[in-house]
PDB file of N, CA and C in Angstrom:
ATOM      1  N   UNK A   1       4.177  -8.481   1.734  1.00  0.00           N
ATOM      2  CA  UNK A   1       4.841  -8.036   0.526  1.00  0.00           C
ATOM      3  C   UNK A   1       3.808  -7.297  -0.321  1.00  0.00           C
ATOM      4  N   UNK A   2       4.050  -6.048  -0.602  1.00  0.00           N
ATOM      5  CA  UNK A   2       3.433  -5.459  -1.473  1.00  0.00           C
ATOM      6  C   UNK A   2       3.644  -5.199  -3.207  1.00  0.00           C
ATOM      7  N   UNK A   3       2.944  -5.156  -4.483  1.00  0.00           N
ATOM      8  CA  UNK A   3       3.256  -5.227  -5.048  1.00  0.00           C
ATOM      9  C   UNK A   3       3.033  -3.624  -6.114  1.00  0.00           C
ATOM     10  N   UNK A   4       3.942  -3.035  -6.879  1.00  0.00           N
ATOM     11  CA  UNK A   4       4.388  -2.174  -7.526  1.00  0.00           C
ATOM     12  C   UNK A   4       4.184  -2.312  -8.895  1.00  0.00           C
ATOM     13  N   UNK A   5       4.045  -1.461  -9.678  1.00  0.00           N
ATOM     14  CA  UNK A   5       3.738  -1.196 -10.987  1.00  0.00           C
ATOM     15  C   UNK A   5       4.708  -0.082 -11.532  1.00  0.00           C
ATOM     16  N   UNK A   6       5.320  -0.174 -12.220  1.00  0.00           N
ATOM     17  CA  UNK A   6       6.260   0.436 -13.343  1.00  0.00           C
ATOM     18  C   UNK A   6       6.063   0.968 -14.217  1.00  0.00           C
ATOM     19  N   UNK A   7       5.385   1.915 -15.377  1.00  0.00           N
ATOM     20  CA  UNK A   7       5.364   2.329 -16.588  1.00  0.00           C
ATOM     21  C   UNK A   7       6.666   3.204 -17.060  1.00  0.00           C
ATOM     22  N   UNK A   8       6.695   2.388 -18.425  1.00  0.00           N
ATOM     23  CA  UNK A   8       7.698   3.984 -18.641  1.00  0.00           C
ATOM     24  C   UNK A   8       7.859   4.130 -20.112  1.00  0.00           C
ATOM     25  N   UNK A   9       8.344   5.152 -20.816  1.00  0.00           N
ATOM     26  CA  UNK A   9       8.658   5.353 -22.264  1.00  0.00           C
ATOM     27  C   UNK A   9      10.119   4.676 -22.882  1.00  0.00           C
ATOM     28  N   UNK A  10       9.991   5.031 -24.143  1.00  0.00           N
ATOM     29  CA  UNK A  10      12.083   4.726 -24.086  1.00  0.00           C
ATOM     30  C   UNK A  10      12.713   6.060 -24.631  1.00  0.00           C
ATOM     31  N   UNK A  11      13.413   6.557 -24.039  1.00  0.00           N
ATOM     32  CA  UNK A  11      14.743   7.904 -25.091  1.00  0.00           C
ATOM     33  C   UNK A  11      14.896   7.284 -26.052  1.00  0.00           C
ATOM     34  N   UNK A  12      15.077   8.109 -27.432  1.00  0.00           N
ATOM     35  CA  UNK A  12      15.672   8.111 -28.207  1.00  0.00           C
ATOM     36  C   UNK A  12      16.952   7.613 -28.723  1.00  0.00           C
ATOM     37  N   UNK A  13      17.597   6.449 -28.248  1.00  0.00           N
ATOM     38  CA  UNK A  13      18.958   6.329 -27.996  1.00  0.00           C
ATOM     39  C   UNK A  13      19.704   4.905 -28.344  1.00  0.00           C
ATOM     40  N   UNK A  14      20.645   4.742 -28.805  1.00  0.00           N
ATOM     41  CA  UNK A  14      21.186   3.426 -29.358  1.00  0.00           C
ATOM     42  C   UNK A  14      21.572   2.901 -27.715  1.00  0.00           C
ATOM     43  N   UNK A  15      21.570   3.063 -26.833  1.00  0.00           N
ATOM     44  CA  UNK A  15      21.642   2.447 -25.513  1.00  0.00           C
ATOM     45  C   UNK A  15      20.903   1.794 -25.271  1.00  0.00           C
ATOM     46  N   UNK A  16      19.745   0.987 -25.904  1.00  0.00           N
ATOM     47  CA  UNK A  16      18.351   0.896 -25.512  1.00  0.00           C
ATOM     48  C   UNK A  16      18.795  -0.779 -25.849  1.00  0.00           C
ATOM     49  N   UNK A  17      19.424  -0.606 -27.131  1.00  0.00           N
ATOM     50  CA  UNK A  17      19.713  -2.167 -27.802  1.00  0.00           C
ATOM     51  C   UNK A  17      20.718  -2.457 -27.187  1.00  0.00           C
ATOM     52  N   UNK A  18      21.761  -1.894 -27.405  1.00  0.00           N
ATOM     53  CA  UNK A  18      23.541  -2.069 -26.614  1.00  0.00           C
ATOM     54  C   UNK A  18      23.286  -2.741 -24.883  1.00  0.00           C
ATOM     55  N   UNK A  19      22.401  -1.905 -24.165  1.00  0.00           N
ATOM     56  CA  UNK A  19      22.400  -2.353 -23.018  1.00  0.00           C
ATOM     57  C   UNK A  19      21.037  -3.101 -22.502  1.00  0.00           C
ATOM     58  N   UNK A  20      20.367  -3.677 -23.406  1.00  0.00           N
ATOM     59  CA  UNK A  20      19.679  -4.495 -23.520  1.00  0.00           C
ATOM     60  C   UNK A  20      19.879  -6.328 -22.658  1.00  0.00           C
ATOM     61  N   UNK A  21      21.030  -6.679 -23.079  1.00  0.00           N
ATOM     62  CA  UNK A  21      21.243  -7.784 -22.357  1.00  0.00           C
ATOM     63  C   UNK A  21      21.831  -7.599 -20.696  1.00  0.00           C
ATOM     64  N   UNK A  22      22.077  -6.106 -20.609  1.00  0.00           N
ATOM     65  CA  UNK A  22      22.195  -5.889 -18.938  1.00  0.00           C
ATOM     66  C   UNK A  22      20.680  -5.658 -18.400  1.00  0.00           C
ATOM     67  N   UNK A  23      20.122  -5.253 -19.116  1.00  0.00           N
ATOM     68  CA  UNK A  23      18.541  -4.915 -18.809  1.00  0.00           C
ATOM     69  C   UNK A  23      18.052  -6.406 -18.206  1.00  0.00           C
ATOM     70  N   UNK A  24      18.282  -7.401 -19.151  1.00  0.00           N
ATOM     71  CA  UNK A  24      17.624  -8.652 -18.469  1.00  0.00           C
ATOM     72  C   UNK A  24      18.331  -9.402 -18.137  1.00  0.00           C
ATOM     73  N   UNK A  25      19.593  -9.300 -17.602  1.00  0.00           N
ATOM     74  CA  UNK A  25      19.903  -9.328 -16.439  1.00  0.00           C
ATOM     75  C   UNK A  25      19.625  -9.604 -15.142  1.00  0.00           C
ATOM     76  N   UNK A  26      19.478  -8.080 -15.448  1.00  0.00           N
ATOM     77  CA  UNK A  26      19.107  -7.284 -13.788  1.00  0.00           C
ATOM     78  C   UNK A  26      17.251  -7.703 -13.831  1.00  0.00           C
ATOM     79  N   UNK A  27      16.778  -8.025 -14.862  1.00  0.00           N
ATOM     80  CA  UNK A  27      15.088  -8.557 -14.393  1.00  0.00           C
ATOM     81  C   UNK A  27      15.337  -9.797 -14.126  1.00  0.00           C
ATOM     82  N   UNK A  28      16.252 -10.870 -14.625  1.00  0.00           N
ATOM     83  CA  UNK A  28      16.570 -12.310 -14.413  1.00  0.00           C
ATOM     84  C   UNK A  28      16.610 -12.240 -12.910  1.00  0.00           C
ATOM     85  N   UNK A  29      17.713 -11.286 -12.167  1.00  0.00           N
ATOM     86  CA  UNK A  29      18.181 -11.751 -11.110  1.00  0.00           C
ATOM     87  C   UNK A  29      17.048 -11.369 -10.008  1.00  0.00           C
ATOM     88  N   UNK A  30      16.333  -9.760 -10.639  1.00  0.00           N
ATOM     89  CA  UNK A  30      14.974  -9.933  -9.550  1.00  0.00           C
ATOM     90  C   UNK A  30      14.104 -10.944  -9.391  1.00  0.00           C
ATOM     91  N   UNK A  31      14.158 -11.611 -10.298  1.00  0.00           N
ATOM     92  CA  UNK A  31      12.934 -12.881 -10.698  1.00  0.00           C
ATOM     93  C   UNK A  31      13.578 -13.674  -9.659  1.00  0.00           C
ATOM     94  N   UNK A  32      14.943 -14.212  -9.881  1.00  0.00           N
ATOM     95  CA  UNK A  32      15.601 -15.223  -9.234  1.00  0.00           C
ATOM     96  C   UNK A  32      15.235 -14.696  -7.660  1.00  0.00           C
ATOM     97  N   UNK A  33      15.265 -13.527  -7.276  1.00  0.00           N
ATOM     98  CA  UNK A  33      15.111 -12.619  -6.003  1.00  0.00           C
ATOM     99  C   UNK A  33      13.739 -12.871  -5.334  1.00  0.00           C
ATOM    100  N   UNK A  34      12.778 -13.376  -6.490  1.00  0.00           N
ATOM    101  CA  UNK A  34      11.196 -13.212  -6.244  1.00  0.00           C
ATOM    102  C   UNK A  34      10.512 -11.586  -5.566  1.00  0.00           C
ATOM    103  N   UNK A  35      11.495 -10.924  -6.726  1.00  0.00           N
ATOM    104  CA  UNK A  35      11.261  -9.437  -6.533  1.00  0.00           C
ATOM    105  C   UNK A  35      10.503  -8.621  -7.860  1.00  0.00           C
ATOM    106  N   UNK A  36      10.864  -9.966  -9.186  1.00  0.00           N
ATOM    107  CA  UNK A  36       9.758  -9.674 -10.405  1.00  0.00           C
ATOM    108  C   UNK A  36       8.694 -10.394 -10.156  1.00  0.00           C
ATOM    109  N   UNK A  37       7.767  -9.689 -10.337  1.00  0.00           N
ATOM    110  CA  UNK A  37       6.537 -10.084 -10.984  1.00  0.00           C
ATOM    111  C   UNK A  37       6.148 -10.726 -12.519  1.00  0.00           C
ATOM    112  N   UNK A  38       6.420  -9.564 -13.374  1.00  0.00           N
ATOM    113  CA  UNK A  38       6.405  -9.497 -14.521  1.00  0.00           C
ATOM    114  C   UNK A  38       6.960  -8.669 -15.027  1.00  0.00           C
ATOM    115  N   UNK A  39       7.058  -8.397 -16.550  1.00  0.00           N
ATOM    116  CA  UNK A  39       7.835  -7.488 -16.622  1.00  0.00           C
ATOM    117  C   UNK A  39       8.041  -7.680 -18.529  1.00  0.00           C
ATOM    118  N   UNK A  40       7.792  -6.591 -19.251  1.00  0.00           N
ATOM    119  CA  UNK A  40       7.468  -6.517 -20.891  1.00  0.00           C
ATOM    120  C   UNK A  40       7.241  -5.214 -21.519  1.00  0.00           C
ATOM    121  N   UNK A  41       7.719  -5.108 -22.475  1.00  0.00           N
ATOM    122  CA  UNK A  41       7.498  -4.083 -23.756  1.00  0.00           C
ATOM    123  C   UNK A  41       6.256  -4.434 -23.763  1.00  0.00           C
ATOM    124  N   UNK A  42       5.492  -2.730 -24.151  1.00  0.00           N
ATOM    125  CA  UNK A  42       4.430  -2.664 -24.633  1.00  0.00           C
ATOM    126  C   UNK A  42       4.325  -3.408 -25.551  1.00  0.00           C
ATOM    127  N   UNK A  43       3.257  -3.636 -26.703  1.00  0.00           N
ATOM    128  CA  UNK A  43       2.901  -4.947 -27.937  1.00  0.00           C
ATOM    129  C   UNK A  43       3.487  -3.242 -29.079  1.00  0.00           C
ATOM    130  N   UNK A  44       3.641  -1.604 -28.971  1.00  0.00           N
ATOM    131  CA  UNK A  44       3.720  -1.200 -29.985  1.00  0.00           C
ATOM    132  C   UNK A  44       5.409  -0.683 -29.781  1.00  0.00           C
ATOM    133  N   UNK A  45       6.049  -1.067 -28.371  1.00  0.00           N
ATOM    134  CA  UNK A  45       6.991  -0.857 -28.301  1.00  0.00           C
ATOM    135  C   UNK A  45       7.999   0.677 -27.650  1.00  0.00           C
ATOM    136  N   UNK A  46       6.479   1.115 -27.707  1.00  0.00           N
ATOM    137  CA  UNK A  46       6.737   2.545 -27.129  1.00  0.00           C
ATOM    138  C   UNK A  46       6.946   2.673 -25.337  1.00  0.00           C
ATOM    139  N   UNK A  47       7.125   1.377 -24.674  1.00  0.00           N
ATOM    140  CA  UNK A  47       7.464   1.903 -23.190  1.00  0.00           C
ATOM    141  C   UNK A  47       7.360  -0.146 -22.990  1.00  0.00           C
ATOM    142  N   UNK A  48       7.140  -0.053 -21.322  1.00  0.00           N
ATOM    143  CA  UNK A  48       7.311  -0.830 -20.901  1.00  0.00           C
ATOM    144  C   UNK A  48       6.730  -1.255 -19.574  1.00  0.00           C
ATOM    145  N   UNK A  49       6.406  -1.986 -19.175  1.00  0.00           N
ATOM    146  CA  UNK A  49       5.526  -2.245 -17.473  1.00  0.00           C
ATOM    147  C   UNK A  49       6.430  -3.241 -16.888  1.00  0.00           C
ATOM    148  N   UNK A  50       6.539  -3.237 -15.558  1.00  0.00           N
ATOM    149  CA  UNK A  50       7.096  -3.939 -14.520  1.00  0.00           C
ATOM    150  C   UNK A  50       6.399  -4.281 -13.314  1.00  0.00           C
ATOM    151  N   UNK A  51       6.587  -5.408 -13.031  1.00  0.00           N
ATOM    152  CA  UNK A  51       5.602  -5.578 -11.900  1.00  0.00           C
ATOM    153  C   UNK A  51       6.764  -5.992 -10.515  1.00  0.00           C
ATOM    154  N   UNK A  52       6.813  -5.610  -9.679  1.00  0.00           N
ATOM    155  CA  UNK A  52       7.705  -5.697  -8.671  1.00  0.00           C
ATOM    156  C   UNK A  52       7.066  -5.986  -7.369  1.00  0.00           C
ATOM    157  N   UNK A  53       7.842  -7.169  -6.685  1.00  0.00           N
ATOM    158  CA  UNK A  53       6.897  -7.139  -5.119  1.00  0.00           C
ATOM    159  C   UNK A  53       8.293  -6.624  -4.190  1.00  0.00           C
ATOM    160  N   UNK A  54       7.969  -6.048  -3.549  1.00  0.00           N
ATOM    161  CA  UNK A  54       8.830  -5.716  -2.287  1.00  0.00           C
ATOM    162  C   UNK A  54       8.429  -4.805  -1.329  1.00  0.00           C
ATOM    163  N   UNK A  55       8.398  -4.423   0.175  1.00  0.00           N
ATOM    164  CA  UNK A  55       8.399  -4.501   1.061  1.00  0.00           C
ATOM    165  C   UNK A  55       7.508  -3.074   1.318  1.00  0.00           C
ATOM    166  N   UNK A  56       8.045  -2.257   0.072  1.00  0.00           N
ATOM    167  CA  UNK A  56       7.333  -0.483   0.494  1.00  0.00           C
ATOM    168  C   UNK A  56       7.672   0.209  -1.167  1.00  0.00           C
ATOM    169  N   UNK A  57       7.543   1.433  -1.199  1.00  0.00           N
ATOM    170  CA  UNK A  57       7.824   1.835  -2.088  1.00  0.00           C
ATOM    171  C   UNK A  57       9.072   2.553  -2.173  1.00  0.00           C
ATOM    172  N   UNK A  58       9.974   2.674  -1.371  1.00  0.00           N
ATOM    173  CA  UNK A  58      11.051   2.476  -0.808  1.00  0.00           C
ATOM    174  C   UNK A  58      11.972   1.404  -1.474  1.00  0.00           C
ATOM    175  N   UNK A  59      11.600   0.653  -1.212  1.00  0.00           N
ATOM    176  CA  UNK A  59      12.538  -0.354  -1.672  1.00  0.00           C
ATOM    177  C   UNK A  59      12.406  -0.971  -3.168  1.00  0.00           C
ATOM    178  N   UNK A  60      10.922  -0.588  -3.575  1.00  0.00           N
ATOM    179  CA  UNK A  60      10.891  -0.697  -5.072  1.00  0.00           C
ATOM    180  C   UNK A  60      11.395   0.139  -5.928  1.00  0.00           C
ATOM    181  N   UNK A  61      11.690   1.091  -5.820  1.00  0.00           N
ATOM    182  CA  UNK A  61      12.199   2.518  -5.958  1.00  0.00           C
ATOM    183  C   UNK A  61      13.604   2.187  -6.357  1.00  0.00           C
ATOM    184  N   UNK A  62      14.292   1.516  -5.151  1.00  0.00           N
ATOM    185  CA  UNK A  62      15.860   1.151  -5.178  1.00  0.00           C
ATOM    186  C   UNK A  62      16.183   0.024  -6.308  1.00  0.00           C
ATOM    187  N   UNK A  63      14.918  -0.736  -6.052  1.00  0.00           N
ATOM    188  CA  UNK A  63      15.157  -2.279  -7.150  1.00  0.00           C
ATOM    189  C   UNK A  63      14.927  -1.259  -8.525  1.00  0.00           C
ATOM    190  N   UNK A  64      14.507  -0.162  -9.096  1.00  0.00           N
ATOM    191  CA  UNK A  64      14.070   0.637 -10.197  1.00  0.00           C
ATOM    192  C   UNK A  64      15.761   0.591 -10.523  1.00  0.00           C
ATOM    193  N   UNK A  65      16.201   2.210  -9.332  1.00  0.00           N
ATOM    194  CA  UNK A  65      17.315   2.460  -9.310  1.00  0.00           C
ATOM    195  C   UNK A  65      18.662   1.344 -10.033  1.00  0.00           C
ATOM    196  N   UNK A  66      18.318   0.318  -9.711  1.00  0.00           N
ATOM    197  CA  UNK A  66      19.401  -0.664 -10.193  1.00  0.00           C
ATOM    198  C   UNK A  66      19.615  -0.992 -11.479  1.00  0.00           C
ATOM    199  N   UNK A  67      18.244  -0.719 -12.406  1.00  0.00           N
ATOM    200  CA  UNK A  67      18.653  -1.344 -13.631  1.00  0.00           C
ATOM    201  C   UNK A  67      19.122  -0.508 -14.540  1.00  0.00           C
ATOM    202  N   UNK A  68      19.745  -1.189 -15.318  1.00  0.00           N
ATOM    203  CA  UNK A  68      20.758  -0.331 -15.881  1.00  0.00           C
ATOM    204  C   UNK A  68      19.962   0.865 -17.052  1.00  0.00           C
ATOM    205  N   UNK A  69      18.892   0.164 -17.425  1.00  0.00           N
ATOM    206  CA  UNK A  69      18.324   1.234 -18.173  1.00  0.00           C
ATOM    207  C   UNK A  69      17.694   2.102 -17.614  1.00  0.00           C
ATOM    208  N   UNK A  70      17.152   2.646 -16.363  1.00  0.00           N
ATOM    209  CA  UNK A  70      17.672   3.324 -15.422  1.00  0.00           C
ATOM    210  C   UNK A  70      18.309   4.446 -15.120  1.00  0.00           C
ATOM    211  N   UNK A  71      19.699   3.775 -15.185  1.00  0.00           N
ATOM    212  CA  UNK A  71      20.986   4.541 -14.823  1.00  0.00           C
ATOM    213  C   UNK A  71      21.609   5.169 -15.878  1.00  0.00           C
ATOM    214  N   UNK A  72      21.062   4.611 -16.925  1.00  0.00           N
ATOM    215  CA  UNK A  72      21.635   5.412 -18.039  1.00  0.00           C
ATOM    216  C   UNK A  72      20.560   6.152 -18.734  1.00  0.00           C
ATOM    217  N   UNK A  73      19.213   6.094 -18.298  1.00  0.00           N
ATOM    218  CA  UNK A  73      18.516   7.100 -18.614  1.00  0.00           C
ATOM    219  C   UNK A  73      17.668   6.423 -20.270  1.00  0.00           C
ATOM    220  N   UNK A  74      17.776   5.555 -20.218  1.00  0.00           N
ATOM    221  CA  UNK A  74      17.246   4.416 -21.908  1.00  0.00           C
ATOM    222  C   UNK A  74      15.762   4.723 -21.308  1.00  0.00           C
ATOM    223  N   UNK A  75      15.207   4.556 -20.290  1.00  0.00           N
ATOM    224  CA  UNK A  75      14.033   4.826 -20.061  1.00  0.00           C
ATOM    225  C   UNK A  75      13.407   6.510 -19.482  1.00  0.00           C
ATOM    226  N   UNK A  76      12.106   6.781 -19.757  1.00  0.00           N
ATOM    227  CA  UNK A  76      11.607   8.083 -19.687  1.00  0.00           C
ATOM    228  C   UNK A  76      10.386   7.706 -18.681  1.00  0.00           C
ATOM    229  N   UNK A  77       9.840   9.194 -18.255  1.00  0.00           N
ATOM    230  CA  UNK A  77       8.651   9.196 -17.867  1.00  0.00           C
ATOM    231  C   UNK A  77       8.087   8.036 -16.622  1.00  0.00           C
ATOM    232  N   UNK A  78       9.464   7.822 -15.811  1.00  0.00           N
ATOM    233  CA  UNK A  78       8.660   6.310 -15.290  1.00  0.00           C
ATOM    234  C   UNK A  78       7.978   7.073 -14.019  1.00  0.00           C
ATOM    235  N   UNK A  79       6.726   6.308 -13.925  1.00  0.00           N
ATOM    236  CA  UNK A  79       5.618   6.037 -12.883  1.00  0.00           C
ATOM    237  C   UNK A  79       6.031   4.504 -11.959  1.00  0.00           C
ATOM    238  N   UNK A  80       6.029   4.772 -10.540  1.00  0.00           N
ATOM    239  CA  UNK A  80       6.173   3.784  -9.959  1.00  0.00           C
ATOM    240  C   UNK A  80       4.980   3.981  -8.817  1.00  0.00           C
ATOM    241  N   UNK A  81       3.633   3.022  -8.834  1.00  0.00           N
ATOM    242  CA  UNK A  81       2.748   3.311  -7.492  1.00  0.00           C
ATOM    243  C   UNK A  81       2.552   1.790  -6.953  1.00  0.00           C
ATOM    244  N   UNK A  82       2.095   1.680  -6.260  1.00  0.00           N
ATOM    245  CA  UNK A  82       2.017   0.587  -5.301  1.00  0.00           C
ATOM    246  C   UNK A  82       0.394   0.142  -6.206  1.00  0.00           C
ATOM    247  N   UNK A  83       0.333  -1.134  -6.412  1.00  0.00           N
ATOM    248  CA  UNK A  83      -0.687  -1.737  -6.651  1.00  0.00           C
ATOM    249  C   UNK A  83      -1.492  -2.799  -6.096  1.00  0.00           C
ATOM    250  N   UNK A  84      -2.947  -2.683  -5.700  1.00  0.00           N
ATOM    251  CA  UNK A  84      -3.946  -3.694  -4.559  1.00  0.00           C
ATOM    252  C   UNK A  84      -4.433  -4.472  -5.493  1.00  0.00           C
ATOM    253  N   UNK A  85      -3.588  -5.782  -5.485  1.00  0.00           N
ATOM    254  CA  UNK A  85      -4.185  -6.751  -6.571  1.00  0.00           C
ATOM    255  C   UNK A  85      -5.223  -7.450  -5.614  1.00  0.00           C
ATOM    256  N   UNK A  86      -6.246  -7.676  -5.740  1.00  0.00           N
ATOM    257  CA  UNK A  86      -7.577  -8.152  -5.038  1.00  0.00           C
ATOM    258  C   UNK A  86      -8.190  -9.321  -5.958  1.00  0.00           C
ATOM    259  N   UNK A  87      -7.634  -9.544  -7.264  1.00  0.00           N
ATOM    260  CA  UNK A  87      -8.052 -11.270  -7.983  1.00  0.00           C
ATOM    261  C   UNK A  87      -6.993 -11.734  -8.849  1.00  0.00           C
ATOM    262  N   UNK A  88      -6.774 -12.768  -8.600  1.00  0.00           N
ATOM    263  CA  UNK A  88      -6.011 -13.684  -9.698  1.00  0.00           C
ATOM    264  C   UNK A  88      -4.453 -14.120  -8.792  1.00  0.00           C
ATOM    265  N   UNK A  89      -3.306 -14.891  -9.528  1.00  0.00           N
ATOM    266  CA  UNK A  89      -2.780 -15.483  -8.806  1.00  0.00           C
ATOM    267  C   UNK A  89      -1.846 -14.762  -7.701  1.00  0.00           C
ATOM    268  N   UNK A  90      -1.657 -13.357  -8.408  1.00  0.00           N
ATOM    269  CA  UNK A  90      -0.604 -12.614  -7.359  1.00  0.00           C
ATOM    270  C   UNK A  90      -1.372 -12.259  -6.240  1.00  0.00           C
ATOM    271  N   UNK A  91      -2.546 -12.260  -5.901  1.00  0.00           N
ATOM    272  CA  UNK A  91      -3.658 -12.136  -5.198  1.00  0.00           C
ATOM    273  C   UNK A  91      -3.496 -13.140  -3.609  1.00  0.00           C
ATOM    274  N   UNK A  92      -2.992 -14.491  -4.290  1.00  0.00           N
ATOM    275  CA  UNK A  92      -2.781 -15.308  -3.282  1.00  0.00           C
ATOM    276  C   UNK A  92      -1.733 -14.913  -2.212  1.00  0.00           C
TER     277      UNK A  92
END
């Protein structure tokens, strides 16, 4: 299992709050999936990081695809690369 990194901004947009409780959701059920890692608003609020384990970048890509902020475009600018964690617990 490889693990993925997420950055992204937010649009401008009252969708951000409105579809907010589908947002965590869809991170609840990856968690439940053991497909989150982690996953949080920046501390100034301007974007967001995700940590995702799954199989390729392929398939992290698709777990992206799913969330609703996403699909409706609440998020900008996202970066998705594969990340070599080499210390600490995701390491194990």
């Amino acid at each position: 299992m490889a693990h993925f990194i997420l950055t992204y901004g937010y649009n401008d947009t009252p969708l951000r709050a409105e579809r907010r409780p589908d947002h965590l959701e869809h991170l609840a059920t990856l968690e439940a999936a053991g497909s989150l890692v982690l996953a949080g608003p920046l501390a100034d609020l301007s974007g967001g990081i995700i940590v995702l384990a799954a199989d390729d970048i392929e398939a992290a890509r698709a777990l992206v695809e799913q969330d609703p902020y996403t699909q409706l475009d609440v998020t900008k600018d996202r970066v998705l690369k594969e990340w070599k964690i080499t210390v600490g617990l995701a390491a194990r």
